[in-house]
N, C-alpha and C. Protein backbone atom coordinates (compact mmCIF):
# COMPACT_ATOMS: atom_id res chain seq x y z
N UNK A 1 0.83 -1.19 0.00
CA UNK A 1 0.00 0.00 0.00
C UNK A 1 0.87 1.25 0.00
N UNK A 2 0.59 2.05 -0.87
CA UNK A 2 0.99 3.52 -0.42
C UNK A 2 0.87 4.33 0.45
N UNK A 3 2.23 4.67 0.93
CA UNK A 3 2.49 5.62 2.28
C UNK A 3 1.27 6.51 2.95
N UNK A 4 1.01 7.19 1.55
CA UNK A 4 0.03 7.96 1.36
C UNK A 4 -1.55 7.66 2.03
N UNK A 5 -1.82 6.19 1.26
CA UNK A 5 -2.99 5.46 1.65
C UNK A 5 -3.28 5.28 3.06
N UNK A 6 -1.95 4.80 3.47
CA UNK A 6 -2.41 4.28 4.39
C UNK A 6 -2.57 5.56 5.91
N UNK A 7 -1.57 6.68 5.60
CA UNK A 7 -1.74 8.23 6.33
C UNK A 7 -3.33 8.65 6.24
N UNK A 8 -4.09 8.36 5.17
CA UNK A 8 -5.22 8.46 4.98
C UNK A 8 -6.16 8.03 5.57
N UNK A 9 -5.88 7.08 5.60
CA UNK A 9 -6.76 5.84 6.13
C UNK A 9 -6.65 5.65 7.78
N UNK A 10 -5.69 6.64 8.78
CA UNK A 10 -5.80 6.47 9.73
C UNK A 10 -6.12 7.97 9.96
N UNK A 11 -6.46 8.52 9.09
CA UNK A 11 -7.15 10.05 9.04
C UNK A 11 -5.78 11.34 9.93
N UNK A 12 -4.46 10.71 9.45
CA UNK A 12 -3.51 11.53 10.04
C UNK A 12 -3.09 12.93 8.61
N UNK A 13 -2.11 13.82 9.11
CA UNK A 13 -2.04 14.79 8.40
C UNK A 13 -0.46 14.42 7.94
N UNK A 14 0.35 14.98 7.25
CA UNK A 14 1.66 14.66 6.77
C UNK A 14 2.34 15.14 7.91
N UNK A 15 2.03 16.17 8.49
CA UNK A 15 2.57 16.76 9.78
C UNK A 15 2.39 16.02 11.12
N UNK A 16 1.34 15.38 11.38
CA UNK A 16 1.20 14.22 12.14
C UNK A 16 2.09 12.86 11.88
N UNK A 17 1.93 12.18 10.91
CA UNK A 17 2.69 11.35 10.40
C UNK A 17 4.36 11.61 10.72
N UNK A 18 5.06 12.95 10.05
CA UNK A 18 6.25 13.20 10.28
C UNK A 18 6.50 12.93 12.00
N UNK A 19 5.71 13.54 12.81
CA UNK A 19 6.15 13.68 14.24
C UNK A 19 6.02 12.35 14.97
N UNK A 20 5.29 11.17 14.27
CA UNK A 20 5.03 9.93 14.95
C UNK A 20 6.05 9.36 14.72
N UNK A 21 7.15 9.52 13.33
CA UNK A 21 8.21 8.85 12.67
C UNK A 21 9.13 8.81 12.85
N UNK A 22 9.35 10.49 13.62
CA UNK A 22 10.76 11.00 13.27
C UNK A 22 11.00 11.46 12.16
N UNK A 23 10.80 11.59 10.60
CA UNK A 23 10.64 12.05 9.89
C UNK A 23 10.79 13.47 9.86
N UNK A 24 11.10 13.85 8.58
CA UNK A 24 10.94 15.41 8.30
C UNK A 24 9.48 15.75 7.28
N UNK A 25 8.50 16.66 7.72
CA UNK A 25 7.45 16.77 6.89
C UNK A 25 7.78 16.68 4.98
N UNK A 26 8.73 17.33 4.79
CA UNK A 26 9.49 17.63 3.51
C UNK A 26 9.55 15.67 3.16
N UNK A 27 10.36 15.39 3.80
CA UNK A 27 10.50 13.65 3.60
C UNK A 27 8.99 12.49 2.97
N UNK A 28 8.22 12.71 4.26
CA UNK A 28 6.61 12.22 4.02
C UNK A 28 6.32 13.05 2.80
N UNK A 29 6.31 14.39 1.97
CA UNK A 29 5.86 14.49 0.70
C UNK A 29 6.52 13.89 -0.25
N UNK A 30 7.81 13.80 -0.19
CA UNK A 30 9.02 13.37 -1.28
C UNK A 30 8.39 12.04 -1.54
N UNK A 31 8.52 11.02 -0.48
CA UNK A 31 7.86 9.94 -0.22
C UNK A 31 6.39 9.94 -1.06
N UNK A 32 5.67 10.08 -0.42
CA UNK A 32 4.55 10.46 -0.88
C UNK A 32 4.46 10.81 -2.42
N UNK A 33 5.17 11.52 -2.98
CA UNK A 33 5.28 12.17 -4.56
C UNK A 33 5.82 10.89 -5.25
N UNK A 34 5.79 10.02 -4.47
CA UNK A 34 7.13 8.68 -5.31
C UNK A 34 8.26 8.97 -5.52
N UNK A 35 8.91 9.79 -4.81
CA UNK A 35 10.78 9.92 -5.13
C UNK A 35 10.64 8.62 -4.11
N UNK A 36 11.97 8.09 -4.24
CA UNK A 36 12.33 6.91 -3.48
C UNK A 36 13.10 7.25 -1.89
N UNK A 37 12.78 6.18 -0.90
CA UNK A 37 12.94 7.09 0.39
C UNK A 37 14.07 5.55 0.77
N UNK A 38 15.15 5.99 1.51
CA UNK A 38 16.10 5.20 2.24
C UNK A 38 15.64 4.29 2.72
N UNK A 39 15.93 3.22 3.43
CA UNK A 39 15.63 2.01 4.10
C UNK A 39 15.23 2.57 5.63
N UNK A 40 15.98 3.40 5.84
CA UNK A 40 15.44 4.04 7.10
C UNK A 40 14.72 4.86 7.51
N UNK A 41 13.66 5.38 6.28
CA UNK A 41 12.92 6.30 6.15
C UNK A 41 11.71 4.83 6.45
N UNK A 42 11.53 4.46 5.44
CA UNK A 42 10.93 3.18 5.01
C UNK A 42 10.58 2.29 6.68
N UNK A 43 11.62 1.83 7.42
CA UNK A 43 11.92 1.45 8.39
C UNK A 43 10.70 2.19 9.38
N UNK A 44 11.26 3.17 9.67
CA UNK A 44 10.28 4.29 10.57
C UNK A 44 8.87 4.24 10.37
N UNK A 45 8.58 4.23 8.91
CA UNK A 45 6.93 4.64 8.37
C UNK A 45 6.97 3.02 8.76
N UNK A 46 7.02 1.85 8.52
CA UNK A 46 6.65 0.37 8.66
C UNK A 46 6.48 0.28 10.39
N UNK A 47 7.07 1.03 11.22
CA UNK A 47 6.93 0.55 12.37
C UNK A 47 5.68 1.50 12.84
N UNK A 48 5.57 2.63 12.56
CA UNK A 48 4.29 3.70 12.96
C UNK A 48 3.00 3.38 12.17
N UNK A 49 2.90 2.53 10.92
CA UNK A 49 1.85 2.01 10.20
C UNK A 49 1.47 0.47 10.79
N UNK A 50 2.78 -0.22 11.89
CA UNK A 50 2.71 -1.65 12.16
C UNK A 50 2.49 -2.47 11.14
N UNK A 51 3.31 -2.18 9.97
CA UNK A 51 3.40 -3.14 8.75
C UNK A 51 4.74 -3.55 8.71
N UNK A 52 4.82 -4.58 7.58
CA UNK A 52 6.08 -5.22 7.51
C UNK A 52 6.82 -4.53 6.56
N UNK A 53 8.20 -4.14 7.30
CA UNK A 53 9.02 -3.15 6.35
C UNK A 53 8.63 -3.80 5.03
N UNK A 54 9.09 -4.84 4.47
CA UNK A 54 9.16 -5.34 3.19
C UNK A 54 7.80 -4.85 2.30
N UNK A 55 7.08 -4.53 2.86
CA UNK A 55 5.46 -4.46 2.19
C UNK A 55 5.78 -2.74 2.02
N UNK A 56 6.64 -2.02 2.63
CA UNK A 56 6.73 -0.74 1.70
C UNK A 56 8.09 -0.36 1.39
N UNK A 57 9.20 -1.98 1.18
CA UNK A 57 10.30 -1.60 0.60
C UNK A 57 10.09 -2.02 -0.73
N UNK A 58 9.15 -3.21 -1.09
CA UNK A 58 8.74 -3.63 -2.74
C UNK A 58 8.07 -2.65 -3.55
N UNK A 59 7.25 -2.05 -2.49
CA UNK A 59 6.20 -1.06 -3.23
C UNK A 59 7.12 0.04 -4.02
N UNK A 60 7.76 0.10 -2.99
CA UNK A 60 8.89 1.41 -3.39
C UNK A 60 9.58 1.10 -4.82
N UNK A 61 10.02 -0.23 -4.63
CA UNK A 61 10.90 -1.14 -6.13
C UNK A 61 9.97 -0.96 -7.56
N UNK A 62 9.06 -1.40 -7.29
CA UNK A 62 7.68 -1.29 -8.58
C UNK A 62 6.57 0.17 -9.04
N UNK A 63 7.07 0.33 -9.99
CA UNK A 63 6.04 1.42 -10.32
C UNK A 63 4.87 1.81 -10.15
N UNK A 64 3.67 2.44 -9.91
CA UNK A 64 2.56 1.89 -9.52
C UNK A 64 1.71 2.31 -10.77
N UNK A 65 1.10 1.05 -11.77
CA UNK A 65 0.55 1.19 -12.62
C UNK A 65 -1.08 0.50 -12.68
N UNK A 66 -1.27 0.27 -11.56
CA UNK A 66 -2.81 0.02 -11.34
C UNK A 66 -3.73 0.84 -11.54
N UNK A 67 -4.66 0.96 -12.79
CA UNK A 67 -5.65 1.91 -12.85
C UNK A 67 -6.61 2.05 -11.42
N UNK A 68 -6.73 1.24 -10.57
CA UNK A 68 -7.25 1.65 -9.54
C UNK A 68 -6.38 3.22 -8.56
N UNK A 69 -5.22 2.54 -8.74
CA UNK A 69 -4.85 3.72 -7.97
C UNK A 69 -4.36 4.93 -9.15
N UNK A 70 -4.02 5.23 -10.51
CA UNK A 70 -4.80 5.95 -11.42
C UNK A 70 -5.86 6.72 -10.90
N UNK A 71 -7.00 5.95 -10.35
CA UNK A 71 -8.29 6.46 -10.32
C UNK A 71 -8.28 7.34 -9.19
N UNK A 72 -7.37 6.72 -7.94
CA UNK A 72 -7.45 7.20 -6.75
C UNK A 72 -6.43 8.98 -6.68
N UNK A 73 -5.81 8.50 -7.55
CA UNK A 73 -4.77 9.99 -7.75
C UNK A 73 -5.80 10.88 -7.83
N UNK A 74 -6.70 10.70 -9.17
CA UNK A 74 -6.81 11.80 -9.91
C UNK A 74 -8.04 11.77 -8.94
N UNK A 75 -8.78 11.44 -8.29
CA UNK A 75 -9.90 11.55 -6.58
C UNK A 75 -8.91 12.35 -5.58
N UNK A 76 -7.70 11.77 -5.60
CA UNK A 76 -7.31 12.81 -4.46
C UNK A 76 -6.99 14.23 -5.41
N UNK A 77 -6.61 14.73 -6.43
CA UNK A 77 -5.93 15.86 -6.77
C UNK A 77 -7.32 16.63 -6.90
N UNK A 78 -8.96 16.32 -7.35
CA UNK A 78 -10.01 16.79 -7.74
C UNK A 78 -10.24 17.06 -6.07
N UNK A 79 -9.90 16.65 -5.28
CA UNK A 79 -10.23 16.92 -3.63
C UNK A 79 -9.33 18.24 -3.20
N UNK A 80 -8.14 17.93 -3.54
CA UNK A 80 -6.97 19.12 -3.67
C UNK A 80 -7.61 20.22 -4.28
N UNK A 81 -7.83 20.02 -5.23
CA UNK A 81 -8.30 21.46 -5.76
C UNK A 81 -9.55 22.09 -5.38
N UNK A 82 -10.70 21.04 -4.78
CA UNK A 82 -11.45 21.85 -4.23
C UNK A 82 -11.44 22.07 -2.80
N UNK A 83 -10.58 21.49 -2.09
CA UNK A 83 -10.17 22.25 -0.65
C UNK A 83 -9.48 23.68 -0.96
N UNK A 84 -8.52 23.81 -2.23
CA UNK A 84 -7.62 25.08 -2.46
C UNK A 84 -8.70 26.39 -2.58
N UNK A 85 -9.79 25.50 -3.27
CA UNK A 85 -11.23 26.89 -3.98
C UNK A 85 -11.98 26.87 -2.02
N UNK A 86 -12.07 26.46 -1.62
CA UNK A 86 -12.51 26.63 -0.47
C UNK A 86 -11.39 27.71 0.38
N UNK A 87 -10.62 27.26 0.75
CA UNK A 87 -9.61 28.13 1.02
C UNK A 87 -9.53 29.19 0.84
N UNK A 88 -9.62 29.32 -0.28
CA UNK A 88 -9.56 30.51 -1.18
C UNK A 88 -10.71 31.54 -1.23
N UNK A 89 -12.58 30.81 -0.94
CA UNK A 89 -13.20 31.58 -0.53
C UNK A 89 -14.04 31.95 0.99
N UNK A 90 -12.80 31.70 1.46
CA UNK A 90 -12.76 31.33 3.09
C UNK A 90 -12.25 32.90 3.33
N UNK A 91 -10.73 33.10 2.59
CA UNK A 91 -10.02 34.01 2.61
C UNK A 91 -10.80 35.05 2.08
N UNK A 92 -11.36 35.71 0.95
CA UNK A 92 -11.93 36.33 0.59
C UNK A 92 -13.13 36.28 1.23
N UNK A 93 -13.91 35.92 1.74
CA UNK A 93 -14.61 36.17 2.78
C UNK A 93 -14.54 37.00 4.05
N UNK A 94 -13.31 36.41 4.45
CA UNK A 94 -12.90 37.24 5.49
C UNK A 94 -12.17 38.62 5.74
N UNK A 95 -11.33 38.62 4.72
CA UNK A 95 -10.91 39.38 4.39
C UNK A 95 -12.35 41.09 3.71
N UNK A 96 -12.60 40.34 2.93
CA UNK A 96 -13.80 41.71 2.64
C UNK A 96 -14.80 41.86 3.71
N UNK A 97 -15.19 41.13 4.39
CA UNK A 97 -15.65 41.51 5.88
C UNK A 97 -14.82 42.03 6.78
N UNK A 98 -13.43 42.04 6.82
CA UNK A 98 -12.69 43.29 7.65
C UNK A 98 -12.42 44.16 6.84
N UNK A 99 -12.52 44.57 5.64
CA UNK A 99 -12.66 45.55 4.95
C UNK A 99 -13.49 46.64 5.37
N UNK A 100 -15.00 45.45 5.39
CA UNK A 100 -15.98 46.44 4.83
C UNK A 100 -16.41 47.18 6.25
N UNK A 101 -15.79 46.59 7.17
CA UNK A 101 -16.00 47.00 8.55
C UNK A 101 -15.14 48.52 8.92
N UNK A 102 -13.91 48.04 8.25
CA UNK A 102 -12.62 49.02 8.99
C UNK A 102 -13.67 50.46 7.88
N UNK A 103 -14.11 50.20 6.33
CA UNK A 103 -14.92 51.28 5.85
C UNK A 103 -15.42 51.44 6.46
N UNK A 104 -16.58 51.07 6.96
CA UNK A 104 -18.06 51.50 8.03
C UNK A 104 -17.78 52.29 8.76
N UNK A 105 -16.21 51.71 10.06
CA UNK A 105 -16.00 52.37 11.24
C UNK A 105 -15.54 53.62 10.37
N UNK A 106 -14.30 53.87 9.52
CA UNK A 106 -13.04 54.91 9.28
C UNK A 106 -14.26 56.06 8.14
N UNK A 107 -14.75 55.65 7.02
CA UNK A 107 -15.23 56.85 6.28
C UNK A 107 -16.50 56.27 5.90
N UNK A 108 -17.93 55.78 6.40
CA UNK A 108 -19.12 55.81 5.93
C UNK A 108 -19.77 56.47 5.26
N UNK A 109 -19.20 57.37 4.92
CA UNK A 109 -19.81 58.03 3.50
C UNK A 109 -18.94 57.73 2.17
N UNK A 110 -17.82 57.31 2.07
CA UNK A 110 -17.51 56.82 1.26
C UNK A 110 -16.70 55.89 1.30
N UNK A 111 -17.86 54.88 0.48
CA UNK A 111 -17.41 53.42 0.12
C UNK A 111 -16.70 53.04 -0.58
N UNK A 112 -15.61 52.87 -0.36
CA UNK A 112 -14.49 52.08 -1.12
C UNK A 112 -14.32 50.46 -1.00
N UNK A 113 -14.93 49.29 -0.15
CA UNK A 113 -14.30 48.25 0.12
C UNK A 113 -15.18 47.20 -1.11
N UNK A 114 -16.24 47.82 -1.78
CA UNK A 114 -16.31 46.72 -2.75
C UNK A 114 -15.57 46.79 -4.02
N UNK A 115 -14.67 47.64 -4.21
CA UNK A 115 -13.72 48.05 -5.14
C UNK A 115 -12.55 46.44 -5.13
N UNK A 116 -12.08 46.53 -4.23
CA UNK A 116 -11.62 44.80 -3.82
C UNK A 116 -12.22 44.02 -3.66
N UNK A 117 -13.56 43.83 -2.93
CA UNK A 117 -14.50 43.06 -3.45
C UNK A 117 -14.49 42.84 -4.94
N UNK A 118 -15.15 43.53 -5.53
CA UNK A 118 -15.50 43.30 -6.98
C UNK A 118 -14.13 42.38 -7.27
N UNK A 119 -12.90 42.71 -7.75
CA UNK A 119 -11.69 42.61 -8.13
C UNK A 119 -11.48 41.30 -7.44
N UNK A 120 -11.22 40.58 -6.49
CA UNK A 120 -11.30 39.41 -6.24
C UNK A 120 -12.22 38.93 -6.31
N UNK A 121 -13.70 39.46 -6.03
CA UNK A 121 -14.89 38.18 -6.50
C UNK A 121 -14.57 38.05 -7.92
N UNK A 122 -14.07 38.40 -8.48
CA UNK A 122 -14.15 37.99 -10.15
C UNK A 122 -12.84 36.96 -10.36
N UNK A 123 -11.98 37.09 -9.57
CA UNK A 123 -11.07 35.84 -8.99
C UNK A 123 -11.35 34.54 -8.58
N UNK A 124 -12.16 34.90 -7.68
CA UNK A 124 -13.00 33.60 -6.86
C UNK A 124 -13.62 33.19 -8.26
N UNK A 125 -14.59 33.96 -8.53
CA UNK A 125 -15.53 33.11 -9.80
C UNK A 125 -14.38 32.77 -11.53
N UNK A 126 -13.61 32.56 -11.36
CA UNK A 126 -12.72 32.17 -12.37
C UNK A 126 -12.55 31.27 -11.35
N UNK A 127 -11.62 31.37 -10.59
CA UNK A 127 -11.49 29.82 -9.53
C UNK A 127 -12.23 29.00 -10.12
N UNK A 128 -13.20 29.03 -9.45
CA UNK A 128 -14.98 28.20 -9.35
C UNK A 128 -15.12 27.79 -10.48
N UNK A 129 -14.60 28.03 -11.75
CA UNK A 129 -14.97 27.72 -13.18
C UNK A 129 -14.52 27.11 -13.41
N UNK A 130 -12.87 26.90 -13.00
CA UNK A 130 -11.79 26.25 -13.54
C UNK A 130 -12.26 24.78 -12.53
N UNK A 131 -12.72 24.95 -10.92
CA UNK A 131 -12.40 23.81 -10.16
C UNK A 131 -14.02 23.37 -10.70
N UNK A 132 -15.04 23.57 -11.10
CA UNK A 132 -16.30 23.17 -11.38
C UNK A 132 -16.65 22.78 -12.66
N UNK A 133 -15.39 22.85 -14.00
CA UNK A 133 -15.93 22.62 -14.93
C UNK A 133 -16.97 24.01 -15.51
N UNK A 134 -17.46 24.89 -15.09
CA UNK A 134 -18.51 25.71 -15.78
C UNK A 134 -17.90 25.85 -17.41
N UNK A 135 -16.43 25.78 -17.33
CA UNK A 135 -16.36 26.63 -19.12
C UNK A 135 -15.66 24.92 -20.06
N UNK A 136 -16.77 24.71 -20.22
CA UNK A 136 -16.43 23.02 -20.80
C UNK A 136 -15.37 22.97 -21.85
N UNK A 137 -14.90 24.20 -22.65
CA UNK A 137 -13.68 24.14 -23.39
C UNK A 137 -12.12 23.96 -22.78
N UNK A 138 -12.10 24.32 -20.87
CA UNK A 138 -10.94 24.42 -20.69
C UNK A 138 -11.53 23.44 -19.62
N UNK A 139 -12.40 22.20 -19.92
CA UNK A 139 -12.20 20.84 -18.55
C UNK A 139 -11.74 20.06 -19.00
N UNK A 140 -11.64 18.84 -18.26
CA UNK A 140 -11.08 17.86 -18.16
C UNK A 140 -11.25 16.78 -19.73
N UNK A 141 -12.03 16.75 -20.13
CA UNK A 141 -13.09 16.60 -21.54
C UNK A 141 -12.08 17.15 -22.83
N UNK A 142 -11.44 18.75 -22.44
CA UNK A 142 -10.92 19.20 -23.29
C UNK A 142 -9.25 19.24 -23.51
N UNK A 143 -9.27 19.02 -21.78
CA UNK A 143 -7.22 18.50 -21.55
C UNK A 143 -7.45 17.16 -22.50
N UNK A 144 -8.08 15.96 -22.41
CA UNK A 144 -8.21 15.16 -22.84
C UNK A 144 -7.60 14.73 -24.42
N UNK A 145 -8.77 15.20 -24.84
CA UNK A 145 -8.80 15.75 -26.16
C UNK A 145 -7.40 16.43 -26.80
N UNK A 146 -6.86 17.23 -26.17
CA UNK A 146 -6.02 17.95 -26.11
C UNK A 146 -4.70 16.99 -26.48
N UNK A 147 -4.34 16.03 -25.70
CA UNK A 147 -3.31 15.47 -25.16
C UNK A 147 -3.45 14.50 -26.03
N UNK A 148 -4.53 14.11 -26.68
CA UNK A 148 -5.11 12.97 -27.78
C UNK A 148 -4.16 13.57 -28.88
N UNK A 149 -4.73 14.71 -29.24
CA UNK A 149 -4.36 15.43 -30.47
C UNK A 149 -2.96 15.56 -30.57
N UNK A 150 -1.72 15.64 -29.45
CA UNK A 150 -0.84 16.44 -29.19
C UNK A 150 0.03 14.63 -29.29
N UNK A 151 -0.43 13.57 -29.10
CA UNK A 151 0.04 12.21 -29.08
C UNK A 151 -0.22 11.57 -30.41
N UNK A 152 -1.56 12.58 -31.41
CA UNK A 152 -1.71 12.07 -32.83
C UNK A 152 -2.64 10.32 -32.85
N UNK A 153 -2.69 10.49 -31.35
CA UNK A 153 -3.84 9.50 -31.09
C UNK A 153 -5.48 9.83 -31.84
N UNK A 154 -6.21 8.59 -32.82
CA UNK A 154 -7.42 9.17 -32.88
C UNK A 154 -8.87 9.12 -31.74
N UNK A 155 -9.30 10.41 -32.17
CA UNK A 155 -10.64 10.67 -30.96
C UNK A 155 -11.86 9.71 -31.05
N UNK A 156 -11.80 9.44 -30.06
CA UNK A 156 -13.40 8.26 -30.06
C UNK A 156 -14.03 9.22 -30.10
C-alpha cells in the first residue's frame, strides 16, 4: 500500500505522520510524490503504520501502474483542488468583511471596500470555473482531447 494510503486511512495529516516517525514533513511528501525514500525512512513509516518493512520496501521497487490507484490519484488531486477553492473563498470572505468594517468604522460616507470586493470576487468566480468545470472548453473533456491530439492519437 501507499504511504500515502495508508496516512489516509488512519485520518492523520503529513505533519502528524512526520512527528510519529521522526521524519521530516518535507520527507513524508518526497515519499509520498514517489521519489524513493532510504531504508530508514521506510523502516520508521513500517513501524508507525505496524506493517512489515518489506510491504513498503517492494512497493517502493515497482512502479505503480494500477488503474485503480490511477483512479485514486486523480480523486485525491479533484479533492486538492477543491479544498484550495474553499480556502480561497474562506479568505476572501474574510478578508472583505474586515474591509468592509474598517470602511463602516473609518469613512461611511464613502465606500471604497467593494472596489476589492469586486476585483477578487471575479477571482474567486474564475477559480470556481476552472475547479467546477462551468467553461467546458478548458475541462477535463478538453485536456483530454487535447493530449489525444498532441500524441496524434485518434478521438473516439
Amino acid at each position: 500500500m501507499q504511504v500515502q494510503k495508508l496516512r489516509l486511512q488512519r485520518g492523520w495529516s503529513q505533519q502528524q505522520l512526520a512527528e510519529l516517525s521522526g521524519l521530516s514533513t518535507r520527507t513524508i511528501q518526497r515519499i509520498e510524490n514517489g521519489q524513493p525514500a532510504s531504508a530508514e525512512s521506510l523502516k520508521s513509516l513500517a513501524s508507525v503504520f505496524e506493517i512489515d518493512f518489506s510491504t513498503l520496501s517492494s512497493e517502493q521497487a515497482m512502479p505503480v501502474s494500477d488503474p485503480l490507484d490511477r483512479d485514486e490519484q486523480l480523486a485525491l488531486s479533484r479533492v486538492r483542488k477543491l479544498k484550495r477553492f474553499y480556502i480561497h473563498l474562506i479568505q476572501y470572505l474574510v478578508v472583505i468583511s474586515a474591509l468592509c468594517l474598517i470602511n463602516l468604522l473609518s469613512s461611511p460616507r464613502h465606500l471604497w471596500f467593494y472596489w476589492p470586493a469586486l476585483g477578487w470576487g471575479i477571482g474567486i468566480l474564475v477559480h470556481a470555473s476552472s475547479v467546477f468545470d462551468w467553461i467546458p472548453f478548458l475541462g477535463a473533456e478538453w485536456e483530454r482531447k487535447q493530449v489525444e491530439k498532441r500524441l496524434g492519437r485518434k478521438l473516439e
